[in-house]
PDB file of N, CA and C in Angstrom:
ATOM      1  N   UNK A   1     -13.347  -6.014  -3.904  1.00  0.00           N
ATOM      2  CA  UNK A   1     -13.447  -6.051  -2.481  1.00  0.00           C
ATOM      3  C   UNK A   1     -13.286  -4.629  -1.951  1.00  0.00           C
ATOM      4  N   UNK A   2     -14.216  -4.562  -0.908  1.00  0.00           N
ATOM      5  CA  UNK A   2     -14.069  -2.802  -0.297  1.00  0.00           C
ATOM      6  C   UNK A   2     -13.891  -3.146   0.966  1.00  0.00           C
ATOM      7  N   UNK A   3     -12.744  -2.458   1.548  1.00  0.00           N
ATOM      8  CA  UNK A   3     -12.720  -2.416   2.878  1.00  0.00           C
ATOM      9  C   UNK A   3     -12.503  -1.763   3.734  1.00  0.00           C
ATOM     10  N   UNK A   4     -13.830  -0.760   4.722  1.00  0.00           N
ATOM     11  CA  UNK A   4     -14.256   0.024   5.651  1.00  0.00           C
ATOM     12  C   UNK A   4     -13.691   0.274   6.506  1.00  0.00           C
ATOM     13  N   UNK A   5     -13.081   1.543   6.720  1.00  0.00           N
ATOM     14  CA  UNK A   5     -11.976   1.503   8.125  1.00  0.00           C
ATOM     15  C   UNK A   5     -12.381   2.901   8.688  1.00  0.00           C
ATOM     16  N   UNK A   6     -12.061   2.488   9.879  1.00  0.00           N
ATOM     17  CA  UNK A   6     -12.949   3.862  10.432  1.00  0.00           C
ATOM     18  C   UNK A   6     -11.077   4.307  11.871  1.00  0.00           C
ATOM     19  N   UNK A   7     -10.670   5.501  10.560  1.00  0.00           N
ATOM     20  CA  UNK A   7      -9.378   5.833  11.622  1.00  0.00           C
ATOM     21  C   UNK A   7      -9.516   7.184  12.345  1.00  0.00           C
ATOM     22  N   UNK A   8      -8.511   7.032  13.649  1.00  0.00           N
ATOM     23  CA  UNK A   8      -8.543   8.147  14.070  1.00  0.00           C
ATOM     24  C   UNK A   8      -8.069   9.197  13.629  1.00  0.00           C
ATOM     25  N   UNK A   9      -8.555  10.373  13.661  1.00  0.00           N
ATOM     26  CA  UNK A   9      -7.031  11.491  12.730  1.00  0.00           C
ATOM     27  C   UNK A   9      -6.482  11.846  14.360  1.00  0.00           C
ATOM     28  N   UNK A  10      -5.455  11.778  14.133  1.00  0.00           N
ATOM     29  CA  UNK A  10      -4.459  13.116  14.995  1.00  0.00           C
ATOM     30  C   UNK A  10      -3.605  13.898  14.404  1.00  0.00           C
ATOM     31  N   UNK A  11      -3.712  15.202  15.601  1.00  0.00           N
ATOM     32  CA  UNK A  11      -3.124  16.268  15.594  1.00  0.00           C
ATOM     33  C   UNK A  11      -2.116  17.145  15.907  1.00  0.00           C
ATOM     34  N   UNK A  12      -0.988  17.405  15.079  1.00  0.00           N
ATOM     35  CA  UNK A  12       0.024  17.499  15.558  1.00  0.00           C
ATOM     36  C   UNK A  12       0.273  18.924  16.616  1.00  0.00           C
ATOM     37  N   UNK A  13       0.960  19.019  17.804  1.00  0.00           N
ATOM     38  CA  UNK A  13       0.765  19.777  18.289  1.00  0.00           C
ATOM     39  C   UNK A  13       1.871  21.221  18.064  1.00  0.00           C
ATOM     40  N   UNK A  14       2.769  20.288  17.140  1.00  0.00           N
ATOM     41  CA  UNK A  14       3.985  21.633  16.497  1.00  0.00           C
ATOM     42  C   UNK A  14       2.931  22.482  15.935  1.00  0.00           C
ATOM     43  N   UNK A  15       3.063  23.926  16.187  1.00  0.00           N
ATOM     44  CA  UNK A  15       2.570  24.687  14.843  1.00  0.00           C
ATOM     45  C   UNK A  15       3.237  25.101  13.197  1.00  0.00           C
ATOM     46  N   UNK A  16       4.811  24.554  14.028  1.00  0.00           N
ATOM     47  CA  UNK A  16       5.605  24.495  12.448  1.00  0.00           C
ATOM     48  C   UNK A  16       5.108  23.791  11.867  1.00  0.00           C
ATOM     49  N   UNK A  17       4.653  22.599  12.152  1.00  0.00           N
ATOM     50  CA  UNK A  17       4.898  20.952  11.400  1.00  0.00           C
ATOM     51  C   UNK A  17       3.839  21.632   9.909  1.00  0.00           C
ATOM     52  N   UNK A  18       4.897  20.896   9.098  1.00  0.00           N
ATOM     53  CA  UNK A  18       4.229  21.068   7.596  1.00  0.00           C
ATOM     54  C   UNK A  18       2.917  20.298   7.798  1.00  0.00           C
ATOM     55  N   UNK A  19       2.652  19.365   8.109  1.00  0.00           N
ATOM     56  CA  UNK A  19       1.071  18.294   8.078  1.00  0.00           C
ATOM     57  C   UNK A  19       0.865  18.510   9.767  1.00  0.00           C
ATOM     58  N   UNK A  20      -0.441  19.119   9.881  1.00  0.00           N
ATOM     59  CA  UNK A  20      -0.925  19.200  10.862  1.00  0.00           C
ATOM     60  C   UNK A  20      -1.916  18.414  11.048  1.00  0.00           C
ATOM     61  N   UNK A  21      -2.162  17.536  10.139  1.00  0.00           N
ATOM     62  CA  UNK A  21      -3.424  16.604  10.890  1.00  0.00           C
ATOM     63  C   UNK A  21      -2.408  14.898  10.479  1.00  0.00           C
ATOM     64  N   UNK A  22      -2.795  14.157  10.733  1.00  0.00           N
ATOM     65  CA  UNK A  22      -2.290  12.808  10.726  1.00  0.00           C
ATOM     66  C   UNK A  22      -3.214  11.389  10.565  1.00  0.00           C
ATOM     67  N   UNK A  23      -3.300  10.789  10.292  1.00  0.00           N
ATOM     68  CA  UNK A  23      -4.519   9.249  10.422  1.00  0.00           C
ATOM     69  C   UNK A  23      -3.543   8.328  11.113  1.00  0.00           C
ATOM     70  N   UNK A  24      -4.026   7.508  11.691  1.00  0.00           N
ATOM     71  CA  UNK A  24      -3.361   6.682  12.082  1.00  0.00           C
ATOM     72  C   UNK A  24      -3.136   5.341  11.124  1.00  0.00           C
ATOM     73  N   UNK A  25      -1.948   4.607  11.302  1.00  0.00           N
ATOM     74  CA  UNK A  25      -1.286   3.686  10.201  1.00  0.00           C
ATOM     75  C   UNK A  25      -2.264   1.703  10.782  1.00  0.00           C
ATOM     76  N   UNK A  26      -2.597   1.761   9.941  1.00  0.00           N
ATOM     77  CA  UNK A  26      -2.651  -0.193   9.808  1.00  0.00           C
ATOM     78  C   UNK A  26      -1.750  -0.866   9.677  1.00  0.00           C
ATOM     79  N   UNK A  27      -0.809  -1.551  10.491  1.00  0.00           N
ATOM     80  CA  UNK A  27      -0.302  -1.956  10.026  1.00  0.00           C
ATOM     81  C   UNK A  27      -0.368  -3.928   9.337  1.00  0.00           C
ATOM     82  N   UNK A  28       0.218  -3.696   8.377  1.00  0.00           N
ATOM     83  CA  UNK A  28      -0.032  -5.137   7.430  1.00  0.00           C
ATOM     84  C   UNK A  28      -1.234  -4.968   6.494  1.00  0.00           C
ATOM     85  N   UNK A  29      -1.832  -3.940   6.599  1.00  0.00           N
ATOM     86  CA  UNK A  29      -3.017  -3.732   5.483  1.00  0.00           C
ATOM     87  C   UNK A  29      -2.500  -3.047   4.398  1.00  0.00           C
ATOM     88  N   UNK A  30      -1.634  -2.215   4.247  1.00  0.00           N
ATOM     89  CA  UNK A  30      -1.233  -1.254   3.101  1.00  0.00           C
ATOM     90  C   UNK A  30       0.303  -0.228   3.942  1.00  0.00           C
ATOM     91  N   UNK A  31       0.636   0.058   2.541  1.00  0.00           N
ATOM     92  CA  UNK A  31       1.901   1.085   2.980  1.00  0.00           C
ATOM     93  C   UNK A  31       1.627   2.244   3.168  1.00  0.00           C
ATOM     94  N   UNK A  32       2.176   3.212   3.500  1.00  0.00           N
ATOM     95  CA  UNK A  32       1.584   4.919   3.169  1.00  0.00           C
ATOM     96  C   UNK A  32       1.722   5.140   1.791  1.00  0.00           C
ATOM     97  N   UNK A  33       0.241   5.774   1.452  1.00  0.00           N
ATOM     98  CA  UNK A  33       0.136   5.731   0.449  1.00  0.00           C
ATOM     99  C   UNK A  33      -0.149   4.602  -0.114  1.00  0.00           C
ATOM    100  N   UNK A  34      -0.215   3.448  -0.361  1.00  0.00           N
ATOM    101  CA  UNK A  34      -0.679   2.081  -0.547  1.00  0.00           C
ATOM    102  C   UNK A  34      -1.739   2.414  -1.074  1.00  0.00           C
ATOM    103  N   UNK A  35      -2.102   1.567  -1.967  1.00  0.00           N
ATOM    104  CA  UNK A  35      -3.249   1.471  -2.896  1.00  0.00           C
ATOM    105  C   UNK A  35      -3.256  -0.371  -2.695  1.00  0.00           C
ATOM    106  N   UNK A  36      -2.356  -1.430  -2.368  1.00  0.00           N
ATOM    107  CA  UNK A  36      -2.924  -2.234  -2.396  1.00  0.00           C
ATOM    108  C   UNK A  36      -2.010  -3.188  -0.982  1.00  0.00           C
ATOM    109  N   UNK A  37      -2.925  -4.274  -0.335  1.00  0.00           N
ATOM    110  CA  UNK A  37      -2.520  -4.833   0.703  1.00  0.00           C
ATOM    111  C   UNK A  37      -1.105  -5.364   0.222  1.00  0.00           C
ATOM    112  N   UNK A  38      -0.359  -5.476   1.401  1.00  0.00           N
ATOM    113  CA  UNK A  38       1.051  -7.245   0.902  1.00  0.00           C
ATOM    114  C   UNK A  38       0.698  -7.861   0.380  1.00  0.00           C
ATOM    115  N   UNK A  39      -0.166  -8.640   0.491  1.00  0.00           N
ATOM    116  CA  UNK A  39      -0.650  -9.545   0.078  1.00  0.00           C
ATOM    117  C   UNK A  39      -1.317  -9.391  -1.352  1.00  0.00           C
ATOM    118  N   UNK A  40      -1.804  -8.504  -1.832  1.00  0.00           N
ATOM    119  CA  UNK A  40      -2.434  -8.089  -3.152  1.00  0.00           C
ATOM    120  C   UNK A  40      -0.801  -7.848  -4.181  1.00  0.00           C
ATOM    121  N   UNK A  41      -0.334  -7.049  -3.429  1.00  0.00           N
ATOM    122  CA  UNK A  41       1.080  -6.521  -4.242  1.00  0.00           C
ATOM    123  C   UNK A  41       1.668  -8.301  -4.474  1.00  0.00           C
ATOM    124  N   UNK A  42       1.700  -9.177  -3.632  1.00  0.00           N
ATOM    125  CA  UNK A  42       2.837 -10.485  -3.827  1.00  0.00           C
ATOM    126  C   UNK A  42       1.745 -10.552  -4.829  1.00  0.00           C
ATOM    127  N   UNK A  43       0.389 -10.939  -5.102  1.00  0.00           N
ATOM    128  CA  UNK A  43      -0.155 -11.859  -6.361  1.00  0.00           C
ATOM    129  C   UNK A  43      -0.131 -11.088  -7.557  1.00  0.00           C
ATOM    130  N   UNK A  44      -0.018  -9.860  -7.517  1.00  0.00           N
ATOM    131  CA  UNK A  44       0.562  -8.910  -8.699  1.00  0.00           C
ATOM    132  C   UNK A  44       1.784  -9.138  -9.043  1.00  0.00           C
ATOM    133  N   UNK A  45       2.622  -9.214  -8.318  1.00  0.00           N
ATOM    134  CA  UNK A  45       4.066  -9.887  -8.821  1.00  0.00           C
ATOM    135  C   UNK A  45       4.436 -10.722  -9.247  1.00  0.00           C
ATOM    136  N   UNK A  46       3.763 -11.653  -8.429  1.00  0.00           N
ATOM    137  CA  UNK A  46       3.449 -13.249  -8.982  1.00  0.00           C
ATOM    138  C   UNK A  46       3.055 -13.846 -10.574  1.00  0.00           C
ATOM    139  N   UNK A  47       1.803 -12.816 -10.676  1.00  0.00           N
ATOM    140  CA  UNK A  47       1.178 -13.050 -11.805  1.00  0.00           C
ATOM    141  C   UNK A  47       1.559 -12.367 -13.050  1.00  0.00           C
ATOM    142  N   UNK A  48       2.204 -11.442 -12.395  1.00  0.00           N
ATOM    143  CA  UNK A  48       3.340 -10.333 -13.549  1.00  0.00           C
ATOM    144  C   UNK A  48       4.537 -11.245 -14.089  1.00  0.00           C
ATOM    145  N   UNK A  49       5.274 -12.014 -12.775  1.00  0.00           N
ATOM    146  CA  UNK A  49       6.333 -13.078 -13.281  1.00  0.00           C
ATOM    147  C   UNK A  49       5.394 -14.016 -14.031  1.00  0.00           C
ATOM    148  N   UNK A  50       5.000 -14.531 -13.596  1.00  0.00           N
ATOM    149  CA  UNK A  50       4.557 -15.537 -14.539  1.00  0.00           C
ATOM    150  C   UNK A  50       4.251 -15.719 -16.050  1.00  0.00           C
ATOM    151  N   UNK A  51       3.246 -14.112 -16.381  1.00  0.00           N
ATOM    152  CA  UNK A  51       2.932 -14.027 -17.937  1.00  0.00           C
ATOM    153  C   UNK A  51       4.527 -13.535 -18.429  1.00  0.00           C
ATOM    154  N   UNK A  52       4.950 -13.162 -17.990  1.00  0.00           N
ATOM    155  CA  UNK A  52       6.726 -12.395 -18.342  1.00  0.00           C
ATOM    156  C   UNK A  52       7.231 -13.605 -19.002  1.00  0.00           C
ATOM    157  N   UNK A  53       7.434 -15.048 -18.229  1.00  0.00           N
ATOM    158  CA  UNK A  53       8.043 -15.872 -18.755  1.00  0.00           C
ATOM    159  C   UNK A  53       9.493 -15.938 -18.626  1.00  0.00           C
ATOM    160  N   UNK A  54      10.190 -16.808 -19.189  1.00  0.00           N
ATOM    161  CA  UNK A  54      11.501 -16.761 -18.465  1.00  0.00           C
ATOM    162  C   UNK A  54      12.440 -15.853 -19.338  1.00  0.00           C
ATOM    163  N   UNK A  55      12.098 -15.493 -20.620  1.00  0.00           N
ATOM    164  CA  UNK A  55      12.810 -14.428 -21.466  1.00  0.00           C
ATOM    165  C   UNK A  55      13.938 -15.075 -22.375  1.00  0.00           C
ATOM    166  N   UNK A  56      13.876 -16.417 -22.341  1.00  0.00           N
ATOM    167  CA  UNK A  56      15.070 -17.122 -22.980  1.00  0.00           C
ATOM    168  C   UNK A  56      14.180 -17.473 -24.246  1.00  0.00           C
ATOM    169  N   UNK A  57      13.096 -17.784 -24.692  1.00  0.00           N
ATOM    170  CA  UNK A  57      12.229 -18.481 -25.424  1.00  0.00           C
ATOM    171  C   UNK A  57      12.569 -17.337 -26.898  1.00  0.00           C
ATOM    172  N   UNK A  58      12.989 -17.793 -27.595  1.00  0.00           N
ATOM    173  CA  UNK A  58      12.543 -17.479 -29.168  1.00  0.00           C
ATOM    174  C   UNK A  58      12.116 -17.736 -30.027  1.00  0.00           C
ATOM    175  N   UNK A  59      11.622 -17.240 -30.930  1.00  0.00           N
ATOM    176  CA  UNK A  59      10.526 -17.204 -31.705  1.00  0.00           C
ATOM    177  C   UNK A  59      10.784 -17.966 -32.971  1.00  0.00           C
TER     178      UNK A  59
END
């Protein structure tokens, strides 16, 4: 799935500021930095617990 977002940048008006440009945040789509939605991260977890198993089982 690809999904197209068209953000604004802003600009910070400090001239100190270490990051002078900025995007604006989605929120509920991803974290900063996020590579994947809430919702993607819970079925990764999900599906991570699940093959994990409960860890009591021996062989």
């Amino acid at each position: 799935m690809v999904i197209e977002l068209r953000l604004r940048r802003l600009v910070c008006i400090n001239l100190e500021c270490a990051r002078q440009t900025f995007h604006e945040q989605v929120p509920g789509l991803a974290g900063r930095y996020g590579r994947r939605t809430p919702g993607a991260t819970a079925l990764v977890i999900a599906c991570a617990l699940a093959l994990a198993g409960s860890g009591t089982t021996t062989h």
